[in-house]
Protein backbone atom coordinates (compact mmCIF):
# COMPACT_ATOMS: atom_id res chain seq x y z
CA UNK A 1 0.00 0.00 0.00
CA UNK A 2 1.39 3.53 -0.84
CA UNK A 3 2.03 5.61 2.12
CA UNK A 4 0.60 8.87 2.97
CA UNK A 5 1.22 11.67 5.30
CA UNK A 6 -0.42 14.88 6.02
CA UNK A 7 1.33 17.54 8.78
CA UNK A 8 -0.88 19.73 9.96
CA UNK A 9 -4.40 20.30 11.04
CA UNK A 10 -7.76 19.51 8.90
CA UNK A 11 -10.45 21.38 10.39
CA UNK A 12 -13.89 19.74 11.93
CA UNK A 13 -17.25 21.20 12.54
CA UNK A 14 -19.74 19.70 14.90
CA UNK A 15 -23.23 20.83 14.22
CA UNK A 16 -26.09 19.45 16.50
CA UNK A 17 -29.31 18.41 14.60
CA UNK A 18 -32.17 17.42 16.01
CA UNK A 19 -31.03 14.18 18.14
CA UNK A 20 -27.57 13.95 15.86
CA UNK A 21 -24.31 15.46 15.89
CA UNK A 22 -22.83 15.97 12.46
CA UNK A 23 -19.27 16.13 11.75
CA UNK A 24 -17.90 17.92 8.66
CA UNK A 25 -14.70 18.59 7.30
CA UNK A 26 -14.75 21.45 4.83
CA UNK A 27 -11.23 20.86 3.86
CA UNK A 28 -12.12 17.47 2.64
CA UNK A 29 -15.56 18.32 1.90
CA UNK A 30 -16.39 14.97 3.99
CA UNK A 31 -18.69 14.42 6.52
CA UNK A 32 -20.59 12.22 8.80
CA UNK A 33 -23.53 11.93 12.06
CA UNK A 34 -23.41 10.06 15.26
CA UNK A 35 -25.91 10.01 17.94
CA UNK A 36 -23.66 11.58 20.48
CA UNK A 37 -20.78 13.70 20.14
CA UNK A 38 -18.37 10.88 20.96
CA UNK A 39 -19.93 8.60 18.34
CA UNK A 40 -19.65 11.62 15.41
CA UNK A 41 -16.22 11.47 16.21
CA UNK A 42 -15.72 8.00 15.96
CA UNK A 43 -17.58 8.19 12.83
CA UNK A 44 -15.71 10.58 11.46
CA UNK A 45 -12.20 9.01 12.33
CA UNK A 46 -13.29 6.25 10.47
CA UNK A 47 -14.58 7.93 7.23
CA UNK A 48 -11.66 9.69 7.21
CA UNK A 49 -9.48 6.60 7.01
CA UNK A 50 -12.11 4.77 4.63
CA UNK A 51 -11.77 8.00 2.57
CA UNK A 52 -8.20 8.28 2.40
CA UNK A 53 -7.95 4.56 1.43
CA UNK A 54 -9.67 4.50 -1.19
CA UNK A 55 -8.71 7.79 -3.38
CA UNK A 56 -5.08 5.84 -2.51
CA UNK A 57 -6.71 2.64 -4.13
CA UNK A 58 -8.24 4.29 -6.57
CA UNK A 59 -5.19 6.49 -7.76
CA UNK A 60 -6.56 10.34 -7.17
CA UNK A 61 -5.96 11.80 -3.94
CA UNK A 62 -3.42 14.33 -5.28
CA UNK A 63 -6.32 15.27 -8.00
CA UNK A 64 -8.81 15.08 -4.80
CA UNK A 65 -6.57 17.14 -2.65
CA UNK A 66 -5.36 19.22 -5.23
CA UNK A 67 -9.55 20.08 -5.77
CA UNK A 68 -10.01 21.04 -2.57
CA UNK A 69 -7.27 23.46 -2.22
CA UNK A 70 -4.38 21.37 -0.11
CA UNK A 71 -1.02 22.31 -1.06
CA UNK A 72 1.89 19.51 -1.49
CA UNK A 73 5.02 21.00 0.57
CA UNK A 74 8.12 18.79 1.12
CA UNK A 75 7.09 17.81 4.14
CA UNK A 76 3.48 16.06 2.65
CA UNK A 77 0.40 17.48 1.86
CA UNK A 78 -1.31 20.47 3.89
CA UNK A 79 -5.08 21.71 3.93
CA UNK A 80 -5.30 25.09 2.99
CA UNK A 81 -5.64 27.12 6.09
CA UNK A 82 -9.32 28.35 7.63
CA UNK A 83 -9.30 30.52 10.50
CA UNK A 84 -11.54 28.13 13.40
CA UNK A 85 -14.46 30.01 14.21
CA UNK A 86 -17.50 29.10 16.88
CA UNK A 87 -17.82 25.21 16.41
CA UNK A 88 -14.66 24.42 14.49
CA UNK A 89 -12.42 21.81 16.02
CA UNK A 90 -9.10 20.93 14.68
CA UNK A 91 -8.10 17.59 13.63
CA UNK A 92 -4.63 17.07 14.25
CA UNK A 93 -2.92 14.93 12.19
CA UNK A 94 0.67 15.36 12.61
CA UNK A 95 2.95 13.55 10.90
CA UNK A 96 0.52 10.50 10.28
CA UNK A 97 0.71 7.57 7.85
CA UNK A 98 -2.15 5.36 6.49
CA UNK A 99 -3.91 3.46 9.11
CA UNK A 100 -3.81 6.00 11.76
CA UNK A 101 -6.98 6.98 13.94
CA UNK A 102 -6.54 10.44 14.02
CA UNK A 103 -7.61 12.64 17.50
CA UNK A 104 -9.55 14.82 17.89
CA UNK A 105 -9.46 17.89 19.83
């Protein structure tokens, strides 16, 4: 499996919908819902992995990353930077390869 890395921080919002928390990552344009906060987390740890996986598998992540705005720097690819506002969380993922579970903040 090809390795990849990402040094920085993605950015996370949690909204709160009726009885669901969503969790959505505008620099990835991905998102996903859990019951609780906790589980949206989970949730979204795990799309973001699935996610990852398969642009690898399927050959575009650098045309996926490259359409929503990351920037490759020698040091691996980096989400173009947001300013976290009410809501935002940031996702670190610092230094991380494939199969991580990334935390949370």
């Amino acid at each position: 499996m090809q390795k990849f890395e990402i040094d920085g921080t993605v950015p996370l919002c949690f909204l709160k919908e009726k009885n669901s928390f969503i969790a959505f990552s505008p620099a990835l344009d991905l998102s996903t819902c859990g019951r609780t906060f906790e589980e949206a987390k989970r949730n979204f740890a795990e799309a973001l992995e699935i996610f990852f996986e398969e642009c690898l598998k399927m050959g575009t992540l650098k045309d996926v990353l490259e359409s929503c705005g990351w920037i490759k720097r020698k040091t691996g690819w980096v989400p173009h930077p947001l300013q976290p506002s009410r809501g935002l969380h940031l996702l670190e993922l610092q230094n991380q390869s494939m199969g991580f579970i990334p935390q949370i903040k």
